[in-house]
N, C-alpha and C. Protein backbone atom coordinates (compact mmCIF):
# COMPACT_ATOMS: atom_id res chain seq x y z
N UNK A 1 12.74 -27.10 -65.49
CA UNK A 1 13.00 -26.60 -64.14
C UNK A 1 12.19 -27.41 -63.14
N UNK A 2 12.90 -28.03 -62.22
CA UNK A 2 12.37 -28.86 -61.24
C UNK A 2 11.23 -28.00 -60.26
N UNK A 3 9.87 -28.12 -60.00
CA UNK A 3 8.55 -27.72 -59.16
C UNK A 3 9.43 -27.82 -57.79
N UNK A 4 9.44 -26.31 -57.04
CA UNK A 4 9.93 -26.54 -55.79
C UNK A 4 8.75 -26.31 -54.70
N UNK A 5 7.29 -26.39 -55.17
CA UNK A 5 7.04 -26.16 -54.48
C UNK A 5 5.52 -27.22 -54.51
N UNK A 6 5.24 -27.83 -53.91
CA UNK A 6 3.84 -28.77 -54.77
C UNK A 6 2.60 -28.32 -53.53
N UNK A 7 1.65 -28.11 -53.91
CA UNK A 7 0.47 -27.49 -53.00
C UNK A 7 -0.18 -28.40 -52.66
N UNK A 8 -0.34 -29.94 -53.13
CA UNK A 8 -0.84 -31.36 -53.34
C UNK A 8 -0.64 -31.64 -51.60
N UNK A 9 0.66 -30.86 -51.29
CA UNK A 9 1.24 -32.13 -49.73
C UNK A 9 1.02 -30.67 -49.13
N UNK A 10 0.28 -29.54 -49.53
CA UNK A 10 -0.09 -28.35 -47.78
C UNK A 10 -0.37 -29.25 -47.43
N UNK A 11 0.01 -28.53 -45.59
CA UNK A 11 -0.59 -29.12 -44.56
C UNK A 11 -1.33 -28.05 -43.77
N UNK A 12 -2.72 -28.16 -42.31
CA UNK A 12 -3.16 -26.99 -42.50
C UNK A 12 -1.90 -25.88 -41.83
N UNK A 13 -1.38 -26.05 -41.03
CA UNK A 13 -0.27 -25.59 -40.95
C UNK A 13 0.58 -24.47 -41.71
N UNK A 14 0.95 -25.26 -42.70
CA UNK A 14 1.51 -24.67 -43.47
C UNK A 14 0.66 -23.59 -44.18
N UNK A 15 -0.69 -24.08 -44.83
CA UNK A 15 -1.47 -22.78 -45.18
C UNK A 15 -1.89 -21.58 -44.17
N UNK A 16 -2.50 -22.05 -42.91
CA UNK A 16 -2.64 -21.14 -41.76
C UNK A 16 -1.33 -20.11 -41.77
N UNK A 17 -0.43 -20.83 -41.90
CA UNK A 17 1.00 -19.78 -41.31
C UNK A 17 0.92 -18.96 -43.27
N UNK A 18 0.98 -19.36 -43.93
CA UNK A 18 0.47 -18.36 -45.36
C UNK A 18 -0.55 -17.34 -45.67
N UNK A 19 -1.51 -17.73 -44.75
CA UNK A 19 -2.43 -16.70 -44.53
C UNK A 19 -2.28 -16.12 -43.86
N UNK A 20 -1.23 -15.97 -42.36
CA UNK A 20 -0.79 -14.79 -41.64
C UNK A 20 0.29 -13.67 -42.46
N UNK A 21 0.52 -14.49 -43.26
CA UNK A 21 1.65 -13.75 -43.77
C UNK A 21 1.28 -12.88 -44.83
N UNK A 22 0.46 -13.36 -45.82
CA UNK A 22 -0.52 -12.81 -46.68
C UNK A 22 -1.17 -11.50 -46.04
N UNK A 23 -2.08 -12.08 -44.68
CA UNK A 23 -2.54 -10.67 -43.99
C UNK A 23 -1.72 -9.76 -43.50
N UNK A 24 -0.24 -9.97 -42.96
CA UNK A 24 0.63 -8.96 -42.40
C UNK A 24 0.82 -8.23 -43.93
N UNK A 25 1.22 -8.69 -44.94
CA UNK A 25 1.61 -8.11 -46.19
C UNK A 25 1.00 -6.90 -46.12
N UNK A 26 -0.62 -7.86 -46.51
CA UNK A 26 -1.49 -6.97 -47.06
C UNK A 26 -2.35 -5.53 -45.96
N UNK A 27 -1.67 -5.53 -44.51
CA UNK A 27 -1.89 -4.43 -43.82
C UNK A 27 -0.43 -3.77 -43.74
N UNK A 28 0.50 -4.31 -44.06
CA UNK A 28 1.37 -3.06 -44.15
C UNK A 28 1.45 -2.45 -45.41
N UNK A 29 1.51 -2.89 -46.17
CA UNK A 29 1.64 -2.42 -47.84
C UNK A 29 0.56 -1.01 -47.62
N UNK A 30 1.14 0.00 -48.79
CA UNK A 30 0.35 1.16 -48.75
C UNK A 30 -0.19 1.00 -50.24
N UNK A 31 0.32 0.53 -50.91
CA UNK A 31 -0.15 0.18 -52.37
C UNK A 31 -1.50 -0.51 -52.83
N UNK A 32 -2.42 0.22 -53.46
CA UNK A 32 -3.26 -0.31 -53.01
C UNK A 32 -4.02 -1.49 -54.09
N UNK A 33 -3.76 -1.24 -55.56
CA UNK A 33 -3.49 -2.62 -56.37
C UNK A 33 -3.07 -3.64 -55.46
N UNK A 34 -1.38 -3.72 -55.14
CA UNK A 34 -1.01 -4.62 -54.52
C UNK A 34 -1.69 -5.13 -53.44
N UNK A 35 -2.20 -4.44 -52.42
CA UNK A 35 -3.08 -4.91 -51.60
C UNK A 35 -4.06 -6.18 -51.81
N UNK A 36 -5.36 -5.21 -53.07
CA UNK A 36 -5.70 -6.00 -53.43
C UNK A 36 -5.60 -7.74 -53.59
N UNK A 37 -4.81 -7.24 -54.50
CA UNK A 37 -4.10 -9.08 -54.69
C UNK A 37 -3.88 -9.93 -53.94
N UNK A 38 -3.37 -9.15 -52.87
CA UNK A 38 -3.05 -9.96 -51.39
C UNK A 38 -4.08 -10.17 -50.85
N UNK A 39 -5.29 -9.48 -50.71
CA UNK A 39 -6.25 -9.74 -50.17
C UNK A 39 -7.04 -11.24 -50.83
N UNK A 40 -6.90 -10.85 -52.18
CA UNK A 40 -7.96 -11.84 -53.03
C UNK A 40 -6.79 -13.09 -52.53
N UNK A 41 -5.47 -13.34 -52.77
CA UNK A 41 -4.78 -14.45 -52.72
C UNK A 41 -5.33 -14.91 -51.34
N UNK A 42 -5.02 -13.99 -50.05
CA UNK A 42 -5.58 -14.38 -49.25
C UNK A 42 -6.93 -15.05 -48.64
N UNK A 43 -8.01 -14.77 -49.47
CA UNK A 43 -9.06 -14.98 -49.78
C UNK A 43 -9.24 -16.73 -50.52
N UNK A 44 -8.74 -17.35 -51.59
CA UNK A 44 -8.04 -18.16 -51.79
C UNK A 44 -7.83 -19.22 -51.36
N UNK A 45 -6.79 -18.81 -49.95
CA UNK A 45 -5.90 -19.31 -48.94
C UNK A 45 -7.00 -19.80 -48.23
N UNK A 46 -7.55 -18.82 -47.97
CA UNK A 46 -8.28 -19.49 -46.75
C UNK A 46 -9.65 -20.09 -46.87
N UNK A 47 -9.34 -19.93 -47.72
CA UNK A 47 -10.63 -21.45 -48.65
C UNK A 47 -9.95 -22.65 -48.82
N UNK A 48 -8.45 -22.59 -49.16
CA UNK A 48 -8.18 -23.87 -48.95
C UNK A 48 -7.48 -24.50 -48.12
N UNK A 49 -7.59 -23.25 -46.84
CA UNK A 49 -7.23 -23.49 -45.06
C UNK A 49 -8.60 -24.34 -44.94
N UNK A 50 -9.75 -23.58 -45.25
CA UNK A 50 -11.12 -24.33 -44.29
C UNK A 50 -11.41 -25.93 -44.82
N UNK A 51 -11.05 -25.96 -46.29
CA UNK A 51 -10.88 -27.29 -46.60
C UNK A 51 -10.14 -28.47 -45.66
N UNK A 52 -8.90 -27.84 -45.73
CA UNK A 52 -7.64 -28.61 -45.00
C UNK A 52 -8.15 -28.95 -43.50
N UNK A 53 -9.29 -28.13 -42.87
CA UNK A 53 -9.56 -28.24 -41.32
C UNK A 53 -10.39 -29.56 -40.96
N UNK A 54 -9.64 -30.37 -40.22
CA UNK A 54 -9.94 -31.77 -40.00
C UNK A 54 -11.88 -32.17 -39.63
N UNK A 55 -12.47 -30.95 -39.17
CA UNK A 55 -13.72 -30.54 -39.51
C UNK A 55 -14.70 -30.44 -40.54
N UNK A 56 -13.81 -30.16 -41.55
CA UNK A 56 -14.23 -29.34 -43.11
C UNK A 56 -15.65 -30.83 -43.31
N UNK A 57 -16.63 -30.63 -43.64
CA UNK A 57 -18.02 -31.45 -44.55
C UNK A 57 -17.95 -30.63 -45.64
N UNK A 58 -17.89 -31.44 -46.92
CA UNK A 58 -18.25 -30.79 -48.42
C UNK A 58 -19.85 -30.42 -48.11
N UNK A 59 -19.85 -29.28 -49.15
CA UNK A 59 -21.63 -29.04 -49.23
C UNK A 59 -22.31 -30.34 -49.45
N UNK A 60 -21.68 -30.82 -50.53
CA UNK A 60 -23.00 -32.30 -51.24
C UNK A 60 -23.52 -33.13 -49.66
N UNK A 61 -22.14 -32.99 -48.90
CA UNK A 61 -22.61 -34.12 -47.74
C UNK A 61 -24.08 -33.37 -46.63
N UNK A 62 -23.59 -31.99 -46.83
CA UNK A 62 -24.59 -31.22 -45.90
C UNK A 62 -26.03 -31.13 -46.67
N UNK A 63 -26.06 -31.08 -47.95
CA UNK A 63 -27.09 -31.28 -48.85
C UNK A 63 -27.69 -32.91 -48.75
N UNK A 64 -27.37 -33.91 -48.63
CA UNK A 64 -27.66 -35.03 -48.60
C UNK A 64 -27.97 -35.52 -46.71
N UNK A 65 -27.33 -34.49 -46.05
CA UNK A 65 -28.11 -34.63 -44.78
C UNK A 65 -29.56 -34.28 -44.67
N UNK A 66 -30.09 -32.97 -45.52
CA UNK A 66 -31.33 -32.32 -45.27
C UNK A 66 -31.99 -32.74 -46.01
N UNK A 67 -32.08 -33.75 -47.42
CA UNK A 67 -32.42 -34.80 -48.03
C UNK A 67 -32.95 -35.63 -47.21
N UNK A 68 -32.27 -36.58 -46.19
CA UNK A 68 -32.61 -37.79 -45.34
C UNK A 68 -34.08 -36.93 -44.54
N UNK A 69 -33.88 -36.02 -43.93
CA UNK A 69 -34.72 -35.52 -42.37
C UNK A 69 -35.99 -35.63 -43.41
């Protein structure tokens, strides 16, 4: 079965607009397992929204700044 979906090419975009959607889910849903899940997926998401943010410094680099001072 051909991959219709590859996570390799998100853009932040595309994750930002996944994490709204994730959060609308997960405040209308009354279920509260399901919630859950949505929350943690969401959770997830937006770890690999803050990555994607043209901003984002890995720790090692912020660790190797306070190294130099």
């Amino acid at each position: 079965m051909e991959n219709l979906f590859d996570p390799t090419t998100s853009t932040y975009d595309d994750v930002n607009c996944q994490c709204r959607a994730l959060a609308y889910a997960a405040y209308k849903i009354s279920e509260e397992d399901i919630r859950e899940m949505l929350l943690f997926t969401l959770l997830e998401k937006q770890h690999h929204l803050e990555k994607l943010h043209p901003g984002y410094v890995k720790p090692q680099q912020i660790n190797s700044w306070h190294d130099n001072e």
